[in-house]
N, C-alpha and C. Protein backbone atom coordinates (compact mmCIF):
# COMPACT_ATOMS: atom_id res chain seq x y z
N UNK A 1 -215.85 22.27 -231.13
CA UNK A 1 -215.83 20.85 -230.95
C UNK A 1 -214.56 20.49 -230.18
N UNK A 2 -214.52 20.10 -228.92
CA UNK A 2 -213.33 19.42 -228.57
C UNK A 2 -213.60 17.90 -228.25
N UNK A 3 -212.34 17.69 -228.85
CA UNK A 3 -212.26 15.96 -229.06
C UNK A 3 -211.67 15.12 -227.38
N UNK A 4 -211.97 14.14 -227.35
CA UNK A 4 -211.81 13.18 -226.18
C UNK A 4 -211.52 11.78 -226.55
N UNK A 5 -210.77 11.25 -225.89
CA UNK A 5 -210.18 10.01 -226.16
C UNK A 5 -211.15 9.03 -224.75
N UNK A 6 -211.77 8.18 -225.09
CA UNK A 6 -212.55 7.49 -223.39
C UNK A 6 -211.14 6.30 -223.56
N UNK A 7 -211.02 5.60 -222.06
CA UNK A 7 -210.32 4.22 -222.40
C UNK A 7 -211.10 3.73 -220.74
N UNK A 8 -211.00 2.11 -221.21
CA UNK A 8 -211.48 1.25 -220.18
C UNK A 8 -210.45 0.74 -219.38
N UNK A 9 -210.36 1.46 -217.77
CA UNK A 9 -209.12 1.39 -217.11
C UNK A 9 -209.11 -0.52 -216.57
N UNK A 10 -210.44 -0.54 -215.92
CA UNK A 10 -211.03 -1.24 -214.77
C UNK A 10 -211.89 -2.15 -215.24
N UNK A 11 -212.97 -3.05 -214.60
CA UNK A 11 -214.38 -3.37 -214.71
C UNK A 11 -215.07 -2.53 -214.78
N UNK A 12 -215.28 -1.48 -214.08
CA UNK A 12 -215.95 -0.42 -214.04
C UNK A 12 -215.63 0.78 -213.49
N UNK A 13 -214.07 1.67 -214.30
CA UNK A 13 -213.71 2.53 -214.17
C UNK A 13 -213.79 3.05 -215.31
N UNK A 14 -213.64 4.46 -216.04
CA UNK A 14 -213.29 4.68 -217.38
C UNK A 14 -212.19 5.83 -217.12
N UNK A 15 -211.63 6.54 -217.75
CA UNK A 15 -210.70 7.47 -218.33
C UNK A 15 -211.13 8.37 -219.42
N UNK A 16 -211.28 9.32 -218.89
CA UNK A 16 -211.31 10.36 -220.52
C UNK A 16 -209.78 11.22 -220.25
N UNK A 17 -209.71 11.30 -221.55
CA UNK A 17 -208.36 12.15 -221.51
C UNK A 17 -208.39 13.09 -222.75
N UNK A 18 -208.08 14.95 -222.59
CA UNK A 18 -208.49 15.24 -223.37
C UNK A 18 -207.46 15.48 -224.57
N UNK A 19 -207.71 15.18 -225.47
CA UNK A 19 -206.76 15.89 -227.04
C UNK A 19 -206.59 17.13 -227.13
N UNK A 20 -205.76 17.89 -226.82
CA UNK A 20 -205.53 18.81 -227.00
C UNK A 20 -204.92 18.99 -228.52
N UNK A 21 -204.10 18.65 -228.96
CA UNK A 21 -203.50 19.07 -229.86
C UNK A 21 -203.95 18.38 -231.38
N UNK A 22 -205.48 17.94 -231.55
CA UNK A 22 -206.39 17.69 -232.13
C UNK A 22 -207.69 18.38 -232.26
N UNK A 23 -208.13 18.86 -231.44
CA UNK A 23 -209.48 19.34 -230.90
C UNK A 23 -209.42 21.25 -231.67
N UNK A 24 -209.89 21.09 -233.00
CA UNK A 24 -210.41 22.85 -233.53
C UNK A 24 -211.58 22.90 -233.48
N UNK A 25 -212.06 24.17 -233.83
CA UNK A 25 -212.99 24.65 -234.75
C UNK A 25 -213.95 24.29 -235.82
N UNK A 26 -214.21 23.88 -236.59
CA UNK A 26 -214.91 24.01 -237.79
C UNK A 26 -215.08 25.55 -238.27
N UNK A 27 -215.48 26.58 -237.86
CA UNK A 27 -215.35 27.94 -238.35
C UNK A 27 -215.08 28.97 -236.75
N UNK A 28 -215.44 29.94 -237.44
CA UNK A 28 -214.49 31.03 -236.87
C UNK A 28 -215.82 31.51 -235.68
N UNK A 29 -215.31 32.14 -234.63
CA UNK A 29 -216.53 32.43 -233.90
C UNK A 29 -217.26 33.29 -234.03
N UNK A 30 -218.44 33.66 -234.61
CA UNK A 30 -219.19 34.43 -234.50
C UNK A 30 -219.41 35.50 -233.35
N UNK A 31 -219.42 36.87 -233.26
CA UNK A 31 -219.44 37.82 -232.47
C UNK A 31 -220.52 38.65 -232.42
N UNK A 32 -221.85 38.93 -231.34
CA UNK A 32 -222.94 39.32 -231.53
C UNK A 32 -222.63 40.56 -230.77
N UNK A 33 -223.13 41.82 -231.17
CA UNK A 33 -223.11 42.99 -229.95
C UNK A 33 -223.87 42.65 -228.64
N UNK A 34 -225.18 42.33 -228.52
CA UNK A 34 -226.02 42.10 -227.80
C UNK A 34 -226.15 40.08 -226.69
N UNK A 35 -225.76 39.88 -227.71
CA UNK A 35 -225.40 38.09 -227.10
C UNK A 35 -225.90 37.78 -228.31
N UNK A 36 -225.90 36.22 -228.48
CA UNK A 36 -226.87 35.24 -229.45
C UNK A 36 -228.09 35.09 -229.04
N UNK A 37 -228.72 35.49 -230.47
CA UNK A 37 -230.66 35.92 -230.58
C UNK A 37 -230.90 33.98 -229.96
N UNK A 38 -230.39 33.15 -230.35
CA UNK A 38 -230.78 31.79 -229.95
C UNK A 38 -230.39 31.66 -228.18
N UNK A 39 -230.04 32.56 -227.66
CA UNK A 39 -229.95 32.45 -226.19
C UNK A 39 -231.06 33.76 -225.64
N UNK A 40 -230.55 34.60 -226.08
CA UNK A 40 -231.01 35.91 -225.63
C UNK A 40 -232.48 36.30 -225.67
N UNK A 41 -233.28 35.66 -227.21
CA UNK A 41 -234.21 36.13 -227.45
C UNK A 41 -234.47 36.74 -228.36
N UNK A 42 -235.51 37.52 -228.54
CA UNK A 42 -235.56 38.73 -229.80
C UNK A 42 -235.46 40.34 -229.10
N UNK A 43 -235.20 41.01 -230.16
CA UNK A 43 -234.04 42.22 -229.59
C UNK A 43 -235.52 43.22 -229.65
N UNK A 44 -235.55 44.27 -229.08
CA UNK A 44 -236.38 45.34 -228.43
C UNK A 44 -237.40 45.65 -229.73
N UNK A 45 -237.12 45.90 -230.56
CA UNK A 45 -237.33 46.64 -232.06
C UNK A 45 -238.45 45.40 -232.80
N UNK A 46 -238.24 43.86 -232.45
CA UNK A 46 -239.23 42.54 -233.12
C UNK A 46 -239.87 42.48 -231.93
N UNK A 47 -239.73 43.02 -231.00
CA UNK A 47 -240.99 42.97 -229.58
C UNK A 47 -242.01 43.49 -230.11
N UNK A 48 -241.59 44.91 -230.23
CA UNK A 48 -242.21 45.54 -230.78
C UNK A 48 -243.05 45.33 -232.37
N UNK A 49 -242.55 44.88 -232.86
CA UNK A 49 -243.50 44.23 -234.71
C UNK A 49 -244.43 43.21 -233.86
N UNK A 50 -243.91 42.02 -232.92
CA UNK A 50 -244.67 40.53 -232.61
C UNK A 50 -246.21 41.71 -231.71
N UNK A 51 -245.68 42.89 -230.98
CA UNK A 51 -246.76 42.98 -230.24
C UNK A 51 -247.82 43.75 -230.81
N UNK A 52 -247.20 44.59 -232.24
CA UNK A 52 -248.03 45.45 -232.87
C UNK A 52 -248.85 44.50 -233.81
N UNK A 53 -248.43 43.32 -234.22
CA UNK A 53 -249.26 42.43 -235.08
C UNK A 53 -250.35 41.94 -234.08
N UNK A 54 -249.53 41.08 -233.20
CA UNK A 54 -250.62 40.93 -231.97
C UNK A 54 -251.96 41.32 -231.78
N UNK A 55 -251.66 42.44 -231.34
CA UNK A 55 -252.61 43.72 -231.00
C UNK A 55 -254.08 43.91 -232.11
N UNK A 56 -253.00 43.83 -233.67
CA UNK A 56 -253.44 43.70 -234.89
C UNK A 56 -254.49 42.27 -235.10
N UNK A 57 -253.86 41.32 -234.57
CA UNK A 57 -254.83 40.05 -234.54
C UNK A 57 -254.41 39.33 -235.51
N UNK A 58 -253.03 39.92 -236.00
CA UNK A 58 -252.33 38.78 -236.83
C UNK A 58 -252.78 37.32 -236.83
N UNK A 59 -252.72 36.66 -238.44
CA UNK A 59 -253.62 35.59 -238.07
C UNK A 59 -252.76 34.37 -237.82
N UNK A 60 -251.51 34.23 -237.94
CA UNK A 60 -251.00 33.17 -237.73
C UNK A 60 -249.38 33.45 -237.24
N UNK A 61 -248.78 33.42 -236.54
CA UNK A 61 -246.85 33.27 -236.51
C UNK A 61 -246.20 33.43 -237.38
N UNK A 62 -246.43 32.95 -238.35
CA UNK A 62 -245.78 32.37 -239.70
C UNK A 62 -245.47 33.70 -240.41
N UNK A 63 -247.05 34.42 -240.71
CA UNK A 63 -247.26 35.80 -240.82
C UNK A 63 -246.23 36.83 -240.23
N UNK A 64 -246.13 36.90 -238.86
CA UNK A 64 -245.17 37.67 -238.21
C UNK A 64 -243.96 37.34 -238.10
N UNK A 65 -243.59 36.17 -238.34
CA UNK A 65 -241.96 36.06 -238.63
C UNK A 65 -241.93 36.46 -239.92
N UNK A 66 -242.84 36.11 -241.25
CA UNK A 66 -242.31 37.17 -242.57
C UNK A 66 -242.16 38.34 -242.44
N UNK A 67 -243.13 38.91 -241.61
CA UNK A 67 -242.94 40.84 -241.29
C UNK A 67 -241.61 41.03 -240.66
N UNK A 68 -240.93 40.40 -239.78
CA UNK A 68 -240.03 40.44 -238.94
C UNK A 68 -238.57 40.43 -239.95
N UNK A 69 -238.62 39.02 -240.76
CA UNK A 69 -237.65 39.18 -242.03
C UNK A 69 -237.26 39.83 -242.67
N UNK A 70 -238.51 40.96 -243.23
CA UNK A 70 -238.61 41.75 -244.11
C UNK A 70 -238.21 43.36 -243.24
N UNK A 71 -238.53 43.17 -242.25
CA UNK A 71 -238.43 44.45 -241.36
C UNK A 71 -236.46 44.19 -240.45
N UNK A 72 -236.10 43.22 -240.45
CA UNK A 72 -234.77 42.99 -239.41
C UNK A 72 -234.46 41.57 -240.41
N UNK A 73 -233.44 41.83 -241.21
CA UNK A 73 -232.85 41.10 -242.28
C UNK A 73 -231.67 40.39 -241.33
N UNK A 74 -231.04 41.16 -240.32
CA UNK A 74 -229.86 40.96 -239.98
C UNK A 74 -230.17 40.09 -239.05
N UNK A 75 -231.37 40.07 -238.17
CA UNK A 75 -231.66 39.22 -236.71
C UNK A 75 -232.01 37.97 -237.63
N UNK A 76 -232.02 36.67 -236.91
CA UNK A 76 -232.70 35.44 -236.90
C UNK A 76 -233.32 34.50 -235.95
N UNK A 77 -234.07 35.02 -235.54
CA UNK A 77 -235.55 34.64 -234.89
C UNK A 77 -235.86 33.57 -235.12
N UNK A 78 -236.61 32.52 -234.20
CA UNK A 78 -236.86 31.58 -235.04
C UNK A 78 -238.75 31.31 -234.07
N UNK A 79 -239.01 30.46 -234.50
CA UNK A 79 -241.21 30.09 -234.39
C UNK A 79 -241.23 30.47 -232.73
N UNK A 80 -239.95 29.35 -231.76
CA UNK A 80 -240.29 29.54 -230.55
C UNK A 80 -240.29 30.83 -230.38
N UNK A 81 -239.32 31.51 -230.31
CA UNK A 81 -239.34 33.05 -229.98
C UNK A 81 -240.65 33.54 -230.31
N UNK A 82 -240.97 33.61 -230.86
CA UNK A 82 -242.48 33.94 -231.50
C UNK A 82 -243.36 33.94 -230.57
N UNK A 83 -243.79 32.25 -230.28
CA UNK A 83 -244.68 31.35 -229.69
C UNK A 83 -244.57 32.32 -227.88
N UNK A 84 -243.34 32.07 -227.51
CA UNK A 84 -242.76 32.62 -226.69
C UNK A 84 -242.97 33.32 -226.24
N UNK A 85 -242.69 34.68 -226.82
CA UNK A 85 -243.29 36.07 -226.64
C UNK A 85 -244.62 36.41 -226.33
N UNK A 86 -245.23 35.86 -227.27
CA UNK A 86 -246.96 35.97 -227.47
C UNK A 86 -247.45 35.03 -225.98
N UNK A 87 -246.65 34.65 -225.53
CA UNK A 87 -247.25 33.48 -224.38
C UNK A 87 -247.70 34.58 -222.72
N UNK A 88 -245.65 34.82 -223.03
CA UNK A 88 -245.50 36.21 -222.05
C UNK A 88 -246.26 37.34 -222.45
N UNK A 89 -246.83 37.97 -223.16
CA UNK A 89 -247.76 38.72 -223.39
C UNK A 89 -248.91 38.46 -222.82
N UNK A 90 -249.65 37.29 -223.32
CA UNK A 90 -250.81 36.91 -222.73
C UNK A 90 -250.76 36.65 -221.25
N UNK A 91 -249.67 36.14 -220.80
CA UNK A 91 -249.67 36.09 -219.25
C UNK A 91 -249.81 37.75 -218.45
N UNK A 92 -249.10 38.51 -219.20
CA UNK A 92 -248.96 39.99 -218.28
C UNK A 92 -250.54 40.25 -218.41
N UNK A 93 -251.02 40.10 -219.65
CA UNK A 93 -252.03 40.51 -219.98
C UNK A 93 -253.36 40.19 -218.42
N UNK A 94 -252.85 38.99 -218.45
CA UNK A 94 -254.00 38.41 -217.59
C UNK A 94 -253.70 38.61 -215.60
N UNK A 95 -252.80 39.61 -215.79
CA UNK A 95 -252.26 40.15 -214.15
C UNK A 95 -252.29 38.84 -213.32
N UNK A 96 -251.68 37.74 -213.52
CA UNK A 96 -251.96 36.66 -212.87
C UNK A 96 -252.75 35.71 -212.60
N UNK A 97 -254.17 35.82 -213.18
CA UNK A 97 -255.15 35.00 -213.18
C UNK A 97 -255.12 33.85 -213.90
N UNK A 98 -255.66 33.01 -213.16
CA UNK A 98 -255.69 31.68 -214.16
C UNK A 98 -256.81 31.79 -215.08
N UNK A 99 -256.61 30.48 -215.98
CA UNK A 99 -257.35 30.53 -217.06
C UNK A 99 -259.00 30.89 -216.73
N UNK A 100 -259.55 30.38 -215.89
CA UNK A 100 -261.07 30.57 -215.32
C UNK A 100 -261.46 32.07 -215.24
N UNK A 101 -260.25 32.05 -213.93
CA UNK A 101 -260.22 33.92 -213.03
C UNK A 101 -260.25 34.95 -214.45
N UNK A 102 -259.44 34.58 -215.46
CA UNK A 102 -259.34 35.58 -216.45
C UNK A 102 -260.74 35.50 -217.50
N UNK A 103 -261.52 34.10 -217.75
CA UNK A 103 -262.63 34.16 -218.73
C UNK A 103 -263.67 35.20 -218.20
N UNK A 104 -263.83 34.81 -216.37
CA UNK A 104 -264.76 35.57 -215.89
C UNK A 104 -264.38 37.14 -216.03
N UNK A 105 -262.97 37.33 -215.66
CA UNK A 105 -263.21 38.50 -215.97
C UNK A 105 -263.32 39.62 -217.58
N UNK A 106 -262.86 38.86 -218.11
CA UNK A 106 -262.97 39.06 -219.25
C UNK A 106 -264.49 38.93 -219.56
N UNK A 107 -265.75 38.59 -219.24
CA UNK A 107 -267.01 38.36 -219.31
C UNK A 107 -267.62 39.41 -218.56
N UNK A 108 -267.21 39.60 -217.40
CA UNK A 108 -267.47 41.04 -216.77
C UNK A 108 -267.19 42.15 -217.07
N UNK A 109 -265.78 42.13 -217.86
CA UNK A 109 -265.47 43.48 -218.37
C UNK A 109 -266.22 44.13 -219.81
N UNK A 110 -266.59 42.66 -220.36
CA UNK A 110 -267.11 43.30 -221.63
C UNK A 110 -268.51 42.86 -221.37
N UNK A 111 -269.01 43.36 -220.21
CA UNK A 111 -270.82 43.58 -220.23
C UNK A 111 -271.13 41.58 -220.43
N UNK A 112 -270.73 40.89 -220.45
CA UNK A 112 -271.32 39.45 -220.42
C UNK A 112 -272.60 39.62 -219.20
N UNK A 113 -273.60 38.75 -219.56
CA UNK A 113 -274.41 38.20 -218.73
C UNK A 113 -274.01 36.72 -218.25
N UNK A 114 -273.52 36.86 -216.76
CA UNK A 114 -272.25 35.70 -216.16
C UNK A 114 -273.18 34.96 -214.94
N UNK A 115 -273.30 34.25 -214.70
CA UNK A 115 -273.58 33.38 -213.60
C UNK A 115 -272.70 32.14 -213.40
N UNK A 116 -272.28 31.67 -212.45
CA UNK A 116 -271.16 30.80 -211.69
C UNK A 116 -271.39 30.27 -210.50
N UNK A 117 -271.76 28.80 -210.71
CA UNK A 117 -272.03 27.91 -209.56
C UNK A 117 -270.44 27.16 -208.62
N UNK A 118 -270.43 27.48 -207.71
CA UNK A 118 -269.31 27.09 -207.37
C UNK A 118 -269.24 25.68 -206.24
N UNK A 119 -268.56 24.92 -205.77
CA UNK A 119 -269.35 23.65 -205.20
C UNK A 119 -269.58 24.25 -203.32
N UNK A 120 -268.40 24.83 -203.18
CA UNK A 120 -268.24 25.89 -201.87
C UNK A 120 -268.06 26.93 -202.05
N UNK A 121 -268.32 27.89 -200.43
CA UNK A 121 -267.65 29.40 -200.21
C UNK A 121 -266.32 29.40 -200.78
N UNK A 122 -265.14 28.13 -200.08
CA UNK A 122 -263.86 28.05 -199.27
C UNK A 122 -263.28 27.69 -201.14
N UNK A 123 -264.10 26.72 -201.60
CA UNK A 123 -263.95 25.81 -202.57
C UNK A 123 -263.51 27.32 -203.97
N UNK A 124 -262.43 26.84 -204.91
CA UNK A 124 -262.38 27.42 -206.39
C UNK A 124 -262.61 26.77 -207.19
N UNK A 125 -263.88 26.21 -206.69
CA UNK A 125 -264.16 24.17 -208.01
C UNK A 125 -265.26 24.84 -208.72
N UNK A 126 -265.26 25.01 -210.12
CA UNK A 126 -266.31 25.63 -210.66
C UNK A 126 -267.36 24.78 -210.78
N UNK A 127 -268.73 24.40 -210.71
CA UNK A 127 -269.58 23.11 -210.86
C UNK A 127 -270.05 23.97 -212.29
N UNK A 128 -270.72 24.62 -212.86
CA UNK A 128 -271.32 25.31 -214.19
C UNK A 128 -271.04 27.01 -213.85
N UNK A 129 -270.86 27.36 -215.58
CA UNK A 129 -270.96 28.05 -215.89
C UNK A 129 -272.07 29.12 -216.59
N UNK A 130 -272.53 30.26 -217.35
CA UNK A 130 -273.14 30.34 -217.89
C UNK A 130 -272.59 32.07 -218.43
N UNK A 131 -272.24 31.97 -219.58
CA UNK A 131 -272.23 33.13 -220.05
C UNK A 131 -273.04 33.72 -221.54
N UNK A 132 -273.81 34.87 -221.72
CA UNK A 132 -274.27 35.20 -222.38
C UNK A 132 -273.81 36.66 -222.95
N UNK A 133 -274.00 36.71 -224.17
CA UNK A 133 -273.83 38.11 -224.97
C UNK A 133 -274.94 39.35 -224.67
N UNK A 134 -274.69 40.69 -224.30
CA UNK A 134 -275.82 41.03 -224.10
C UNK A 134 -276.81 41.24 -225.43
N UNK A 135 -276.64 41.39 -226.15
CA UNK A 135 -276.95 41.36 -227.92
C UNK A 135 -277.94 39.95 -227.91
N UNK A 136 -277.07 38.74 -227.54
CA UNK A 136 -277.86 38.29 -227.81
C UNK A 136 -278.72 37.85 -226.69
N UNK A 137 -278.66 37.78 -225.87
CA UNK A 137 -280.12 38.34 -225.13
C UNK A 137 -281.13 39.05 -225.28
N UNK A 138 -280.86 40.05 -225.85
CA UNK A 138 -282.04 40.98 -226.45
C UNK A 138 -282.75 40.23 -228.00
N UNK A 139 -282.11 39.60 -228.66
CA UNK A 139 -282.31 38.41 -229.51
C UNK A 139 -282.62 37.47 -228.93
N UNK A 140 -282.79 36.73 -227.93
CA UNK A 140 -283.53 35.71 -227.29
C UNK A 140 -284.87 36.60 -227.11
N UNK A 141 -284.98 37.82 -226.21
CA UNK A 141 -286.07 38.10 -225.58
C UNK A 141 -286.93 38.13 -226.70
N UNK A 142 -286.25 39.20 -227.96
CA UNK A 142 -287.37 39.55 -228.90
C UNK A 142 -287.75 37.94 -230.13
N UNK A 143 -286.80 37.04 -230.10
CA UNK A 143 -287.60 35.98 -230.79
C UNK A 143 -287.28 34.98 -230.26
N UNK A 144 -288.35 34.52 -229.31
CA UNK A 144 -287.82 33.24 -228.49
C UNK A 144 -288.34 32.11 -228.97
N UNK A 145 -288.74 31.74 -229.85
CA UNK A 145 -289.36 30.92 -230.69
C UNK A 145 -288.43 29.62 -230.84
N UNK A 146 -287.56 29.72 -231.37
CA UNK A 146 -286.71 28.71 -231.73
C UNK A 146 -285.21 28.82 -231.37
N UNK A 147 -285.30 27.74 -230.28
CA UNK A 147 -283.70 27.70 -230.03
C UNK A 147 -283.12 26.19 -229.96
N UNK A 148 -282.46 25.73 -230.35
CA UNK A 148 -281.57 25.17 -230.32
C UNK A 148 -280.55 24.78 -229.73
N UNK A 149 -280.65 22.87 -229.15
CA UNK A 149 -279.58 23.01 -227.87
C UNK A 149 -278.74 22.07 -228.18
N UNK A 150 -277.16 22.26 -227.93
CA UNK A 150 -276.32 20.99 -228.90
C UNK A 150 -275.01 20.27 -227.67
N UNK A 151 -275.21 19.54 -227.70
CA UNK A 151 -273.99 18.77 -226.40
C UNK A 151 -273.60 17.66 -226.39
N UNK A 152 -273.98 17.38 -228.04
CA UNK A 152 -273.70 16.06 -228.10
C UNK A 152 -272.13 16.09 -228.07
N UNK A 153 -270.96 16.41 -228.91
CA UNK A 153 -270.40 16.20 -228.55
C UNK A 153 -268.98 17.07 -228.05
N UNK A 154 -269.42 17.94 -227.88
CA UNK A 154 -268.91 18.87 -227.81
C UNK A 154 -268.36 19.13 -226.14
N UNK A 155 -267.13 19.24 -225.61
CA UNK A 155 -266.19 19.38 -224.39
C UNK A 155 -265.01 20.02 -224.90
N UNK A 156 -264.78 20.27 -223.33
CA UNK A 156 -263.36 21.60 -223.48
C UNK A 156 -262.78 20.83 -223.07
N UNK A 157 -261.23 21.69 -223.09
CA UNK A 157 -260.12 20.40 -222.64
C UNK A 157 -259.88 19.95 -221.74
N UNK A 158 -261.07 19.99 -220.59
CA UNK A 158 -261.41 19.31 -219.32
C UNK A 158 -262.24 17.99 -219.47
N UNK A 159 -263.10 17.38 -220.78
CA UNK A 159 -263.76 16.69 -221.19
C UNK A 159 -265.29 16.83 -220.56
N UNK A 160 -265.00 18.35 -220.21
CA UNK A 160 -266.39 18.72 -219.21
C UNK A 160 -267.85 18.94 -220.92
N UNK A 161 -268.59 18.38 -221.01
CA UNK A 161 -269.67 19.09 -221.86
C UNK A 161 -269.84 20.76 -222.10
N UNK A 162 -270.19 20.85 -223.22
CA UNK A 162 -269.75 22.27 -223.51
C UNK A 162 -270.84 22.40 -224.31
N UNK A 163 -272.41 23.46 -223.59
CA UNK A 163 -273.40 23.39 -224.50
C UNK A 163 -273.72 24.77 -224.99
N UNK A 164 -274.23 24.76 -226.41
CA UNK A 164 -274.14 25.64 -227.64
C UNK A 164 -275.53 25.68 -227.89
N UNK A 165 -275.61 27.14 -227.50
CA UNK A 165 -277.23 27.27 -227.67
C UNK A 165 -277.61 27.84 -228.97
N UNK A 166 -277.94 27.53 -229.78
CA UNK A 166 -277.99 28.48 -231.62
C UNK A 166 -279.58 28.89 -231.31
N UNK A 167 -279.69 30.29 -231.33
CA UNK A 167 -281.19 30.44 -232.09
C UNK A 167 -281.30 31.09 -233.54
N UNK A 168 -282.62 30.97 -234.06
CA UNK A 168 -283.18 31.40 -235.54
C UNK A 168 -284.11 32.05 -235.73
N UNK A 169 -283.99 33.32 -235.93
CA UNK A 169 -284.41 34.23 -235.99
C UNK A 169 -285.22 34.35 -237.38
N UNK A 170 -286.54 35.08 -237.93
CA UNK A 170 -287.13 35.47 -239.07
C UNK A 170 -286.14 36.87 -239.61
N UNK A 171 -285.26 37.53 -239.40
CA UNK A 171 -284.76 38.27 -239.81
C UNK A 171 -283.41 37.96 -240.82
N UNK A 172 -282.56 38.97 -241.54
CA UNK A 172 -281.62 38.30 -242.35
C UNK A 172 -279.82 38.19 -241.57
């Protein structure tokens, strides 16, 4: 904490002048080997726990900062770091693609049945989508009887309609 004296020289001049021989501490300075975890981040060793839970499908943050506590008593981490990490993860994850570029591919990679209307060649404006499970396709083919179509109110965080096809099958 260092202290400052302001004074009003002018109409609209001011003065700060500093106190020196007032201006301490409150406590003593803390000394980190690595820097301060509140600047620096989290240290190599909770990368490692945030990415193995991750991976794991940990179900909430909250979760992995108790593992982290219990595993690194001495560090103090706090939610952003967390949030943080897991963000930069998901970004490497996605080699640069935006949110779209990455659903599709992520739909291609795991066998999706994908179709994508686009408005142009030149254009990256998606007009509809359509993705299907191959599973359940083979569940459409073999009971096509009853399906179910829902849009009432349902949109993504584009406020674009978002329709949910349920079918019902005679099986358990």
């Amino acid at each position: 904490m260092i202290k400052c004296e302001q004074q009003r020289v002018e109409e609209n001049n001011w003065v700060i002048e500093l106190l020196h021989d007032r201006g301490t501490h409150n406590h003593t300075l803390i000394v980190y080997p690595v820097g301060h975890r509140g600047v620096s981040g989290l240290s190599q060793g909770v990368k490692e726990v945030v990415r193995e839970m991750n991976d794991a499908q940990a179900p909430k943050p909250k979760n992995i900062m108790v593992a982290i506590k219990n595993k690194f008593p001495d560090e103090h981490p706090n939610m952003r770091h967390i949030y943080n990490f897991k963000e930069k993860m998901r970004r490497e994850g996605s080699e640069g693609r935006n949110v779209a570029e990455q659903m599709l591919h992520l739909a291609r990679e795991h066998d999706y049945i994908n179709w994508v209307s686009c408005s142009d060649r030149t254009s990256k404006v998606i007009n509809r989508a359509f993705l299907a499970h191959p599973a359940m396709v083979e569940v459409l083919r073999t009971y096509p009887l009853v399906i179910g179509l829902d849009s009432a109110y349902k949109t993504n965080k584009y406020g674009f309609p978002f329709l949910e096809i349920v079918g019902v099958t005679p099986t358990k």
